[in-house]
PDB file of N, CA and C in Angstrom:
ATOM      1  N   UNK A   1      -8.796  19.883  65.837  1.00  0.00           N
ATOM      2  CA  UNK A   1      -8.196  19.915  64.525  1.00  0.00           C
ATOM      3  C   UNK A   1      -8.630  18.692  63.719  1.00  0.00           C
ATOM      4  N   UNK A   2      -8.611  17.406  64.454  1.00  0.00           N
ATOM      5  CA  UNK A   2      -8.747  16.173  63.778  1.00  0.00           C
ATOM      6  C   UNK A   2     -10.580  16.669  63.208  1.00  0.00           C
ATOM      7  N   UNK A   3     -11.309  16.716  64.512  1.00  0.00           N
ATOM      8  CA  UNK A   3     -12.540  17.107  63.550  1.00  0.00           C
ATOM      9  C   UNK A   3     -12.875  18.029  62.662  1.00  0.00           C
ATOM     10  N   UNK A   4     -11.905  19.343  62.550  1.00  0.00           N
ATOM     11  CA  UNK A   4     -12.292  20.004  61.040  1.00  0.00           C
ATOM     12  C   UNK A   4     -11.780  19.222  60.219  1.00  0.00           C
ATOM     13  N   UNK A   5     -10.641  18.905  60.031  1.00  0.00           N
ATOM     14  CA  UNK A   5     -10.682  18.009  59.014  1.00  0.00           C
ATOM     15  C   UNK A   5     -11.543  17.233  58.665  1.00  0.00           C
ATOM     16  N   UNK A   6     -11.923  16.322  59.402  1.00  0.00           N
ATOM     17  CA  UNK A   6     -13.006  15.470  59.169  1.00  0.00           C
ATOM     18  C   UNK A   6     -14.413  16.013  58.453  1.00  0.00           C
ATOM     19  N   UNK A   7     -14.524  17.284  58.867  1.00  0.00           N
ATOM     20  CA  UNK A   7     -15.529  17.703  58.387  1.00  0.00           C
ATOM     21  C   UNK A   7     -15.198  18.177  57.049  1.00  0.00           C
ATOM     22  N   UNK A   8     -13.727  19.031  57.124  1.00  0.00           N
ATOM     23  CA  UNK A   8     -13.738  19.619  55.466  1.00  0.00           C
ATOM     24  C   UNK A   8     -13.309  17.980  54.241  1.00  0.00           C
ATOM     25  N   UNK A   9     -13.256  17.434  55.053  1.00  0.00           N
ATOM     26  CA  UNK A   9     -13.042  16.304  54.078  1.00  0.00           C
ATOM     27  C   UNK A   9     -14.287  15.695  53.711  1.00  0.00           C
ATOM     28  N   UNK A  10     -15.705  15.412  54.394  1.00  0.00           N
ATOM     29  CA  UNK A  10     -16.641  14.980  53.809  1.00  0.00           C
ATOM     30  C   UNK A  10     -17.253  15.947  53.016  1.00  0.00           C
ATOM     31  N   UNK A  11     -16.926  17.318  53.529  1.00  0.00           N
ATOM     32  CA  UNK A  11     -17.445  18.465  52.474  1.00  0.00           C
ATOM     33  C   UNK A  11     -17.055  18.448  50.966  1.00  0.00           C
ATOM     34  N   UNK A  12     -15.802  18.100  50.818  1.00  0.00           N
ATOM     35  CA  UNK A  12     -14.892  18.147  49.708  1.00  0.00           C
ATOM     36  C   UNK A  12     -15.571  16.468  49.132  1.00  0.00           C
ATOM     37  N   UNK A  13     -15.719  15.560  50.201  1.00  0.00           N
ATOM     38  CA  UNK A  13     -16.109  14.394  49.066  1.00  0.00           C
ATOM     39  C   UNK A  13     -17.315  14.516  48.570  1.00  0.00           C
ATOM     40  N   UNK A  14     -18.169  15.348  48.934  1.00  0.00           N
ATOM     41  CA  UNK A  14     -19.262  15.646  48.755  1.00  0.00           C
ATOM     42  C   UNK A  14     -19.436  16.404  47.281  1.00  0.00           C
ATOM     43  N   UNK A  15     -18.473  17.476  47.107  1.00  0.00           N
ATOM     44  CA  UNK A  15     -18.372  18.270  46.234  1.00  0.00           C
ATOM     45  C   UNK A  15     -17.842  16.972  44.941  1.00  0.00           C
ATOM     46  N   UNK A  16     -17.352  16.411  45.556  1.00  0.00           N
ATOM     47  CA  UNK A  16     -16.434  15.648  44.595  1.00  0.00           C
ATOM     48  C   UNK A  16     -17.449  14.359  43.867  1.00  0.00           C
ATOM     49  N   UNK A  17     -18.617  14.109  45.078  1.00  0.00           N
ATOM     50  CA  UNK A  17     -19.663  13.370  44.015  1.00  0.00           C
ATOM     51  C   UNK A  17     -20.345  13.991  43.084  1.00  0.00           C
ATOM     52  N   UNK A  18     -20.575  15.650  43.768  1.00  0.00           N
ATOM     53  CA  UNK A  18     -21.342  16.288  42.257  1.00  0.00           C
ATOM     54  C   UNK A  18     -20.456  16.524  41.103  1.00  0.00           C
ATOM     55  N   UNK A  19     -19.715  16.803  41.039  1.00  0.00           N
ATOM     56  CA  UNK A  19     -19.054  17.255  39.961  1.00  0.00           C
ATOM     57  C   UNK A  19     -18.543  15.720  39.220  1.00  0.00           C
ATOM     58  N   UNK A  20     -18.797  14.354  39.705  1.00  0.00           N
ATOM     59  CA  UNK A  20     -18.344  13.377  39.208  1.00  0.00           C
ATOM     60  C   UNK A  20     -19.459  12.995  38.771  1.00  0.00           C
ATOM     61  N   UNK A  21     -20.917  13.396  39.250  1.00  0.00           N
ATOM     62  CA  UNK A  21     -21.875  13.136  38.682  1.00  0.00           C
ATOM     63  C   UNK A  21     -22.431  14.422  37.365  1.00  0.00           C
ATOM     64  N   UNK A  22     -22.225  15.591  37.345  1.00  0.00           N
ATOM     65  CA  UNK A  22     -21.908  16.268  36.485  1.00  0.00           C
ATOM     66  C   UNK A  22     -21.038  15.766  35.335  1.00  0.00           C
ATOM     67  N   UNK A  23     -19.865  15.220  35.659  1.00  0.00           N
ATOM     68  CA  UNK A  23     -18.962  14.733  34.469  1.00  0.00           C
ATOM     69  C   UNK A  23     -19.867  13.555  33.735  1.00  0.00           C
ATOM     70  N   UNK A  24     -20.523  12.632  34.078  1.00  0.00           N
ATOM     71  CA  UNK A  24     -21.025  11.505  33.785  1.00  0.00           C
ATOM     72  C   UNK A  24     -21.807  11.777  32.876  1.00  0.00           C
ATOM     73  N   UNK A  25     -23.015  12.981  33.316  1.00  0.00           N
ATOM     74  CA  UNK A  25     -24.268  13.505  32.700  1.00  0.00           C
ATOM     75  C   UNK A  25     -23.388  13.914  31.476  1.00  0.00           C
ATOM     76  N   UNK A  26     -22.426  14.819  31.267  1.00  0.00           N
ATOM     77  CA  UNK A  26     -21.390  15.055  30.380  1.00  0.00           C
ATOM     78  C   UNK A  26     -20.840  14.427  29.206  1.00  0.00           C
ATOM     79  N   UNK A  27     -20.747  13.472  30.026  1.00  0.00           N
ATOM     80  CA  UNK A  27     -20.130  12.119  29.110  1.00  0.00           C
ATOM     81  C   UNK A  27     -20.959  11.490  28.174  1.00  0.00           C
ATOM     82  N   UNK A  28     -22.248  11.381  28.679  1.00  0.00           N
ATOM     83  CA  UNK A  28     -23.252  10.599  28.323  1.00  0.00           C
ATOM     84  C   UNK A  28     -23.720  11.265  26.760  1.00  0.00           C
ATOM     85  N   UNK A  29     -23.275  12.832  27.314  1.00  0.00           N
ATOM     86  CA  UNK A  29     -23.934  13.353  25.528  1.00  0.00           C
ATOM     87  C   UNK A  29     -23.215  13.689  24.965  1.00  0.00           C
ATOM     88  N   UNK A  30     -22.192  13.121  23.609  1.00  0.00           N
ATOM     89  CA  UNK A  30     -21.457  12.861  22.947  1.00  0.00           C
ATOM     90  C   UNK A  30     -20.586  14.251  22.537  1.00  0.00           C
ATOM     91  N   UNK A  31     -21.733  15.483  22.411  1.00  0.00           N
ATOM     92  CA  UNK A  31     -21.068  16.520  21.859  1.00  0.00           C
ATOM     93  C   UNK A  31     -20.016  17.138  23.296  1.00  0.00           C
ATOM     94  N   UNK A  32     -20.617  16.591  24.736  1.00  0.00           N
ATOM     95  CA  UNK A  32     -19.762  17.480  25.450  1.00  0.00           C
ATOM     96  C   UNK A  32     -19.204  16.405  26.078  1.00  0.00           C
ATOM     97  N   UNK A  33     -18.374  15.295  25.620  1.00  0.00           N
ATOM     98  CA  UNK A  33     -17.553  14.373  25.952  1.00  0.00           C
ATOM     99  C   UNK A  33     -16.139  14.998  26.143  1.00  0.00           C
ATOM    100  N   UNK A  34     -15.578  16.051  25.405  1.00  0.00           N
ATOM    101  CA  UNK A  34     -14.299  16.295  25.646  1.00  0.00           C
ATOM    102  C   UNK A  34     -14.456  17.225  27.160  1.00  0.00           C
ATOM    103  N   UNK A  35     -15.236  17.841  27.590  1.00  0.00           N
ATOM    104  CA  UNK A  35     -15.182  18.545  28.829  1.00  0.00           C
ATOM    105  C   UNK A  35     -15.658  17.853  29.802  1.00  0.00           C
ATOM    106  N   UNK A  36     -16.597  16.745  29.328  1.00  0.00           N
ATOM    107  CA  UNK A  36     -16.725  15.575  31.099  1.00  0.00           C
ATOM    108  C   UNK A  36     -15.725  14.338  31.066  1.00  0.00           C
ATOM    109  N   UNK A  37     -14.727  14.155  30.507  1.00  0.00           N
ATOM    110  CA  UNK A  37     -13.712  14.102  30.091  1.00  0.00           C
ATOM    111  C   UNK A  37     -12.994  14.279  31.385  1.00  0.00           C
ATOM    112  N   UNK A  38     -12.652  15.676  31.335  1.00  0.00           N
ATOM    113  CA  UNK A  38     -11.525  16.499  32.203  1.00  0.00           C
ATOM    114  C   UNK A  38     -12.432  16.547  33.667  1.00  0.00           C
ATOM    115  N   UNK A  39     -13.467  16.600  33.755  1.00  0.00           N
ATOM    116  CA  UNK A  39     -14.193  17.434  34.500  1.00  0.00           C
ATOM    117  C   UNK A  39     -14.137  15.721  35.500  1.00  0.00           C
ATOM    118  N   UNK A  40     -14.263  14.549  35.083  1.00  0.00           N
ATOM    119  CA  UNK A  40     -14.081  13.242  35.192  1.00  0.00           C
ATOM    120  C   UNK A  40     -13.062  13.220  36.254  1.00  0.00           C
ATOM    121  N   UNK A  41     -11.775  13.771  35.661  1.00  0.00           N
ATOM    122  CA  UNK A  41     -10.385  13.583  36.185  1.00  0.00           C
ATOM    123  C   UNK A  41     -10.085  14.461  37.572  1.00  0.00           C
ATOM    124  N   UNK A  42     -10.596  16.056  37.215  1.00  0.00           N
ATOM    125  CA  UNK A  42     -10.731  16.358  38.319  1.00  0.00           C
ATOM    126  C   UNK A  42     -11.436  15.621  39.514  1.00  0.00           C
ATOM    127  N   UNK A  43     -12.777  15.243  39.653  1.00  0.00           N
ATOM    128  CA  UNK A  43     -13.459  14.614  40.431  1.00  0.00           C
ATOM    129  C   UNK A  43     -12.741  13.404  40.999  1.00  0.00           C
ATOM    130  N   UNK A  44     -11.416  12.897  40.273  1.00  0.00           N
ATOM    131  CA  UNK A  44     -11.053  11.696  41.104  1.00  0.00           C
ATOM    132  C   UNK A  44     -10.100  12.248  41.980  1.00  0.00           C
ATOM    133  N   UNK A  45      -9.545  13.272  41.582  1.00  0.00           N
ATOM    134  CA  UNK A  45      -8.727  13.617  42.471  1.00  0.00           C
ATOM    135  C   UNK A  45      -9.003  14.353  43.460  1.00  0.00           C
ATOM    136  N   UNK A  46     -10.138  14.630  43.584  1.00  0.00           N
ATOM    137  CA  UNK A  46     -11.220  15.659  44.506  1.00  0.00           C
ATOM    138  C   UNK A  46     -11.159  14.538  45.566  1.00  0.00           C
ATOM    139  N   UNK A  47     -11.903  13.012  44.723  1.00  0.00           N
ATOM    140  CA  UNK A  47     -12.272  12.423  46.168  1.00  0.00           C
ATOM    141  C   UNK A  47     -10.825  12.226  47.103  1.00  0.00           C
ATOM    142  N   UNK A  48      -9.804  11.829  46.199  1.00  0.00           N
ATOM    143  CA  UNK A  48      -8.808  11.040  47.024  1.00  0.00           C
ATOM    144  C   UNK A  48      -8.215  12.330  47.769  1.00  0.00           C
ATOM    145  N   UNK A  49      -8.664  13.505  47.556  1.00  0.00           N
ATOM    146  CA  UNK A  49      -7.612  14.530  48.559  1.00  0.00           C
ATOM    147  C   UNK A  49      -8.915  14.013  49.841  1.00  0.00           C
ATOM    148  N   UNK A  50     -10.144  14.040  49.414  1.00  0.00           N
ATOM    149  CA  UNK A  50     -11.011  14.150  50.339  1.00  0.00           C
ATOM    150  C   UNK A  50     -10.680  12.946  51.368  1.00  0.00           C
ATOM    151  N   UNK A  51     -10.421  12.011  50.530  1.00  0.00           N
ATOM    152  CA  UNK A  51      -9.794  10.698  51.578  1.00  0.00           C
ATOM    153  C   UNK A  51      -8.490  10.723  52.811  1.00  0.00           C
ATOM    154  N   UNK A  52      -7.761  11.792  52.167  1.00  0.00           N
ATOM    155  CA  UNK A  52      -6.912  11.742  52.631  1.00  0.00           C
ATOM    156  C   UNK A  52      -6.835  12.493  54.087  1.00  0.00           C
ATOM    157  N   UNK A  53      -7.948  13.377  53.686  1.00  0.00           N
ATOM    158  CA  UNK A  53      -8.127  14.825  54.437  1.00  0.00           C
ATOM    159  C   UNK A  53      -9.022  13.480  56.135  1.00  0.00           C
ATOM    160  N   UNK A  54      -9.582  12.697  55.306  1.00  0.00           N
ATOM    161  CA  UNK A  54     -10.228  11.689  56.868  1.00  0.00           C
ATOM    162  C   UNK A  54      -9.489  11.160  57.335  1.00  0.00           C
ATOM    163  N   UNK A  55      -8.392  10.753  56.940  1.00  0.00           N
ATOM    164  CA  UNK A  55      -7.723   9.880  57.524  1.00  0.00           C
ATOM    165  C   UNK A  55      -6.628  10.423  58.248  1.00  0.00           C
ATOM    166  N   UNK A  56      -5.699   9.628  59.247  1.00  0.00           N
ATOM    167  CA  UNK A  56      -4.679  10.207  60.163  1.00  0.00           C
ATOM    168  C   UNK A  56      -3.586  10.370  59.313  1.00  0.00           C
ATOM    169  N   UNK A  57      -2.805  11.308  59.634  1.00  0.00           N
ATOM    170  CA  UNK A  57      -1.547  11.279  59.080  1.00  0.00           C
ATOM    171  C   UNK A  57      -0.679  10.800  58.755  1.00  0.00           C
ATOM    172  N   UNK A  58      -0.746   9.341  59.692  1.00  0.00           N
ATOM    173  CA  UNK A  58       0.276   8.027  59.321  1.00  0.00           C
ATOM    174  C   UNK A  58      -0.090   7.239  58.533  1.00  0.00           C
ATOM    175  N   UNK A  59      -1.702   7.244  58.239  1.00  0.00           N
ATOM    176  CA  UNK A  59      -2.533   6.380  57.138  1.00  0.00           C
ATOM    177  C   UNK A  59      -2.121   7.128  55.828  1.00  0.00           C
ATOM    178  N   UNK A  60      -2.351   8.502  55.833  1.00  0.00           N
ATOM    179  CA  UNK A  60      -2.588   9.328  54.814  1.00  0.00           C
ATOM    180  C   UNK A  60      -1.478   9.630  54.097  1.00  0.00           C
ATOM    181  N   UNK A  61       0.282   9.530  54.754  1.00  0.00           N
ATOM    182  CA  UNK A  61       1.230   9.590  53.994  1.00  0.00           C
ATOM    183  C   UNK A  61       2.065   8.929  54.862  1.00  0.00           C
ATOM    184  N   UNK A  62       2.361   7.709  54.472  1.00  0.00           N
ATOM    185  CA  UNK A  62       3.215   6.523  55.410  1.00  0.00           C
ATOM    186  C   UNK A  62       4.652   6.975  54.848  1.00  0.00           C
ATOM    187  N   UNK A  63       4.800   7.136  53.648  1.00  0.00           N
ATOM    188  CA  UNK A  63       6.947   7.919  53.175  1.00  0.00           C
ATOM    189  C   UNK A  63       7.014   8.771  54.221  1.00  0.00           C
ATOM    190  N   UNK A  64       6.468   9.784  54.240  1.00  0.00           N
ATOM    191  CA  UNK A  64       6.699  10.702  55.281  1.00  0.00           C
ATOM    192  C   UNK A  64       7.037  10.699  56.555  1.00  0.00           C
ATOM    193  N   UNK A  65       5.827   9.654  57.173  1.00  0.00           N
ATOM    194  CA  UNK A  65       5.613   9.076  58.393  1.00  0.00           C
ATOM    195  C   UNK A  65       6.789   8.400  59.019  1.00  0.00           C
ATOM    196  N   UNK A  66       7.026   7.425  57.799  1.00  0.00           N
ATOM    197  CA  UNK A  66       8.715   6.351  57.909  1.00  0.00           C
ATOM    198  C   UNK A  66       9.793   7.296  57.757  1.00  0.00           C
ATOM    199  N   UNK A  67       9.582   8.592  56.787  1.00  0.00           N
ATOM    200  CA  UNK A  67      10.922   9.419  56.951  1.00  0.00           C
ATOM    201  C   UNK A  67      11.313   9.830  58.416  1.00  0.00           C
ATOM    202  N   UNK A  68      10.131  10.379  58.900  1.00  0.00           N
ATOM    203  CA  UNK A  68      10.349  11.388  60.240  1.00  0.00           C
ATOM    204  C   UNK A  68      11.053   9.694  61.088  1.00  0.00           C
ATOM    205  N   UNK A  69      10.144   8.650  61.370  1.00  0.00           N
ATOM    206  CA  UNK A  69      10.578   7.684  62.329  1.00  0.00           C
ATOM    207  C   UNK A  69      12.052   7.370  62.124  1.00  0.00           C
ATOM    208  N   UNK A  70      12.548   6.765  60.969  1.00  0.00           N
ATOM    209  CA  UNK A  70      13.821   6.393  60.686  1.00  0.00           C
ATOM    210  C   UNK A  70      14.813   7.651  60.579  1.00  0.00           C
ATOM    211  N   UNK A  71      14.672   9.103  60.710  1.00  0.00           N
ATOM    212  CA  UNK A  71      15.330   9.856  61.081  1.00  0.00           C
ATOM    213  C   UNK A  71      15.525   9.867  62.676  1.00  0.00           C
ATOM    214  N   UNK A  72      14.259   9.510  63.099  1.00  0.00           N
ATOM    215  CA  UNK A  72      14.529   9.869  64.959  1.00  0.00           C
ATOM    216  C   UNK A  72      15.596   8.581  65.326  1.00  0.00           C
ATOM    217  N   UNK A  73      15.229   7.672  64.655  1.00  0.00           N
ATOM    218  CA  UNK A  73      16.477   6.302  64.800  1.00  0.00           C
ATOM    219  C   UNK A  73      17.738   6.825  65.058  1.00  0.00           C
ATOM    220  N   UNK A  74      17.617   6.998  63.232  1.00  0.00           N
ATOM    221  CA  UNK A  74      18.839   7.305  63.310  1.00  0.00           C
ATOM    222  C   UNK A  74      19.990   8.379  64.329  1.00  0.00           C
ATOM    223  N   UNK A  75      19.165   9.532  64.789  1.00  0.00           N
ATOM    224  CA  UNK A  75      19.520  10.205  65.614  1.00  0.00           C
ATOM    225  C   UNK A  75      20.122   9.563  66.781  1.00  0.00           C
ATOM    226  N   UNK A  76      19.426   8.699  67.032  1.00  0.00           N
ATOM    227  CA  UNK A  76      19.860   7.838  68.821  1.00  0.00           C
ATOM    228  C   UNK A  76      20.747   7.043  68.321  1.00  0.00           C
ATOM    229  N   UNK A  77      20.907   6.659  67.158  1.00  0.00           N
ATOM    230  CA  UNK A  77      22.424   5.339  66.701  1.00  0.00           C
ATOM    231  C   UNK A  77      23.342   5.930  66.418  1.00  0.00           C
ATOM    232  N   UNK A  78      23.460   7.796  66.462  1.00  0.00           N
ATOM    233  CA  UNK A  78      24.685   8.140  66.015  1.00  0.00           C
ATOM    234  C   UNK A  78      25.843   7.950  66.837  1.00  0.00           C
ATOM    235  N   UNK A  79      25.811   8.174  68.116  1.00  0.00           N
ATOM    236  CA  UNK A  79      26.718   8.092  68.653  1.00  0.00           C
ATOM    237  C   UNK A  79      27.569   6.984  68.772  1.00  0.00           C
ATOM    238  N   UNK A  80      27.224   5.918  68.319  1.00  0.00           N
ATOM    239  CA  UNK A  80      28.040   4.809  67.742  1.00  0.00           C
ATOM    240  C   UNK A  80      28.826   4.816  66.785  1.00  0.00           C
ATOM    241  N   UNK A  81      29.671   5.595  66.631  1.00  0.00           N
ATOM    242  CA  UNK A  81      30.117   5.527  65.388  1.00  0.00           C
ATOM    243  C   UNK A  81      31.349   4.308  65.097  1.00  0.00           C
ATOM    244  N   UNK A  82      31.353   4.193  63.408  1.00  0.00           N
ATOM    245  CA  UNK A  82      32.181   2.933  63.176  1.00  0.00           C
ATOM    246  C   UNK A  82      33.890   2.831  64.409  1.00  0.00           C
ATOM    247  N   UNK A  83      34.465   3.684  64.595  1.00  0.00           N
ATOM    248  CA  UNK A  83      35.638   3.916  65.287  1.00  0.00           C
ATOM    249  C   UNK A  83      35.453   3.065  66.633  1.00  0.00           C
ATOM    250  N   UNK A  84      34.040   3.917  66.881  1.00  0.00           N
ATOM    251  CA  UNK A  84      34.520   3.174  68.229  1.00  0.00           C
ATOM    252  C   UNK A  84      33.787   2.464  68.445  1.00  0.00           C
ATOM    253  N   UNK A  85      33.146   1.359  67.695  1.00  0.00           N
ATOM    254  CA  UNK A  85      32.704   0.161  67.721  1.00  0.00           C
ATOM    255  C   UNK A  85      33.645  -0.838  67.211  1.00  0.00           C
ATOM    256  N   UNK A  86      35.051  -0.468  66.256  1.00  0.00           N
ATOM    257  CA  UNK A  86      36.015  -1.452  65.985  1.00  0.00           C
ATOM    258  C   UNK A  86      36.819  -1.424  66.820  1.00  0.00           C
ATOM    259  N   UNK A  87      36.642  -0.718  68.393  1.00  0.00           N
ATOM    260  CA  UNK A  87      37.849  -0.767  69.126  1.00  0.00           C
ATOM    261  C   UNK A  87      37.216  -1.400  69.985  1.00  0.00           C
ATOM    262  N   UNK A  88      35.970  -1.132  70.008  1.00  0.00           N
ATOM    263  CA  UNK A  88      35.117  -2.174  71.315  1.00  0.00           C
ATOM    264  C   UNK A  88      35.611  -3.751  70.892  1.00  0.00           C
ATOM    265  N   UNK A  89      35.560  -4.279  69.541  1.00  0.00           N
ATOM    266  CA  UNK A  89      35.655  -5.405  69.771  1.00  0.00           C
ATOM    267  C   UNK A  89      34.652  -6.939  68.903  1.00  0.00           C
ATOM    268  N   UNK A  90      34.517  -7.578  69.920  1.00  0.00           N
ATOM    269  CA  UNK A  90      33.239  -8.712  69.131  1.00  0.00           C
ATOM    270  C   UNK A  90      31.991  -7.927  69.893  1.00  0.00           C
ATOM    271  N   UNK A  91      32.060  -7.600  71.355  1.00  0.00           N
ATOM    272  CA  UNK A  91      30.842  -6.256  71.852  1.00  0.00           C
ATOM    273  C   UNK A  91      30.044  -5.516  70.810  1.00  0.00           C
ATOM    274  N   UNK A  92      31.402  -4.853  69.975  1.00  0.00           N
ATOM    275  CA  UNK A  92      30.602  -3.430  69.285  1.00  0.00           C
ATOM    276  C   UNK A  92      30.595  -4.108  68.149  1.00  0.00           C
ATOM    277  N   UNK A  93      30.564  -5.166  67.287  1.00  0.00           N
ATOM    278  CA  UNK A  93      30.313  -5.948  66.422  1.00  0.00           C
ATOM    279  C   UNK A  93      28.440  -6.036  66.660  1.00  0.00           C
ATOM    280  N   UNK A  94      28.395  -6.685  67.807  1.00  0.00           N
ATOM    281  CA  UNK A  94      26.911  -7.196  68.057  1.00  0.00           C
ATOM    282  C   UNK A  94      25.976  -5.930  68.050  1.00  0.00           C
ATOM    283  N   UNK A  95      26.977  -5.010  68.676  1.00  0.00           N
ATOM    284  CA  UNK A  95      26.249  -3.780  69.172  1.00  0.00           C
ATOM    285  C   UNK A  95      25.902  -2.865  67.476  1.00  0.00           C
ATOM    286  N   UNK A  96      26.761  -2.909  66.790  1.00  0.00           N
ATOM    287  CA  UNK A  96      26.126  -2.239  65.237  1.00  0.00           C
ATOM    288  C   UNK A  96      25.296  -3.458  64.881  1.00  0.00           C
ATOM    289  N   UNK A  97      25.321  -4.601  64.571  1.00  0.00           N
ATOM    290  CA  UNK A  97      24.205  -5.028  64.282  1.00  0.00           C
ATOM    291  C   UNK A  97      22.904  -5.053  64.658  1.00  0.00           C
ATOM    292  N   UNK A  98      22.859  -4.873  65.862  1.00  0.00           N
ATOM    293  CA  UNK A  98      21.975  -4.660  66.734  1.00  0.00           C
ATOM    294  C   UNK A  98      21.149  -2.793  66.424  1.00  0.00           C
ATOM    295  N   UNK A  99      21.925  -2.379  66.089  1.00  0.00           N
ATOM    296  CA  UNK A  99      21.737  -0.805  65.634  1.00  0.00           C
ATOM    297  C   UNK A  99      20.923  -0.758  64.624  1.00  0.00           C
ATOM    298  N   UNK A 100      21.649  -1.786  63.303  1.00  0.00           N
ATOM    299  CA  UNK A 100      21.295  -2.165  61.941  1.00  0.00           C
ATOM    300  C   UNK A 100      20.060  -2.417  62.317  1.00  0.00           C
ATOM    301  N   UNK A 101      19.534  -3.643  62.854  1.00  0.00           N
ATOM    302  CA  UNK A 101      18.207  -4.408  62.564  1.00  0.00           C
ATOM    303  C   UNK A 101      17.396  -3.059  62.936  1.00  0.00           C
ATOM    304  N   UNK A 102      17.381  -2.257  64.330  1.00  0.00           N
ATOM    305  CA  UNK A 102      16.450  -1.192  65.070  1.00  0.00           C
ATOM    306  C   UNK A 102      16.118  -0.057  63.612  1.00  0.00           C
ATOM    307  N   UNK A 103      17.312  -0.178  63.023  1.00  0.00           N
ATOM    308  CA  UNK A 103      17.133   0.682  61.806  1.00  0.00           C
ATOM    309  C   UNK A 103      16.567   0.274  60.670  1.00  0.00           C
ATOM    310  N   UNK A 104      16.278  -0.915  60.515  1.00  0.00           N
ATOM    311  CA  UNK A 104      15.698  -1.542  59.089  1.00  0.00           C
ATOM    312  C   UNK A 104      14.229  -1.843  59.763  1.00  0.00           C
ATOM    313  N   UNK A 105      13.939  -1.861  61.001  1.00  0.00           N
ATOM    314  CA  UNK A 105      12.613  -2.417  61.435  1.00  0.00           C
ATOM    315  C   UNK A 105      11.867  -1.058  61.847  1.00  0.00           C
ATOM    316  N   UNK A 106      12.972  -0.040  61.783  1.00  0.00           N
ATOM    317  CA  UNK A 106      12.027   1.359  61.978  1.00  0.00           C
ATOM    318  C   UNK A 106      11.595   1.719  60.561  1.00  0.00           C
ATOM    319  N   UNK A 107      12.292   1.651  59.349  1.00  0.00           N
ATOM    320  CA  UNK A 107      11.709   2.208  57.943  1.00  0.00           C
ATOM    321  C   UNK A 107      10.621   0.970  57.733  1.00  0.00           C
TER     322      UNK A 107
END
């Protein structure tokens, strides 16, 4: 899987230099400036899907990446809940803070 990607992603950056070199040629002659213009804009966004498409999934969208991690956290700290960490004591004092930091150092 990792290598089709890899491959449809240099394909796509590939596509994404012609048509950025198309826009340029475009640009260059005044009457068809409003369509290499657009044609410009597409091409940037061509490359960066293409970038994205090489890279791993944790490179390529880290919000996501930190959503899924700091959800699995959170999952394992539930069972602590406030109740019965104020009956534990100065223990369950240390013990939610201790929860806290695992949770701010996972996002």
């Amino acid at each position: 899987m990792r290598v089709l990607r890899g491959l449809l992603g240099t394909l796509l950056w590939i596509v994404a230099a012609l048509v950025g070199l198309v826009s340029l040629i475009l640009c260059v002659t005044v009457i068809l400036l409003p369509i290499g213009i657009p044609l410009f804009k597409v091409s940037k966004t061509l490359f960066g899907k293409s970038v994205r498409l090489m890279l791993p999934h944790a490179v390529a969208h880290p919000v996501k990446h930190a959503g899924k991690k700091s959800s699995k956290m959170k999952d394992k700290a539930k069972p602590e809940t406030p109740e019965v960490l104020q009956k534990a004591g100065k223990k369950g004092r240390k013990l939610a803070k201790k929860q806290r930091k695992r949770l701010a150092n996972a996002v």
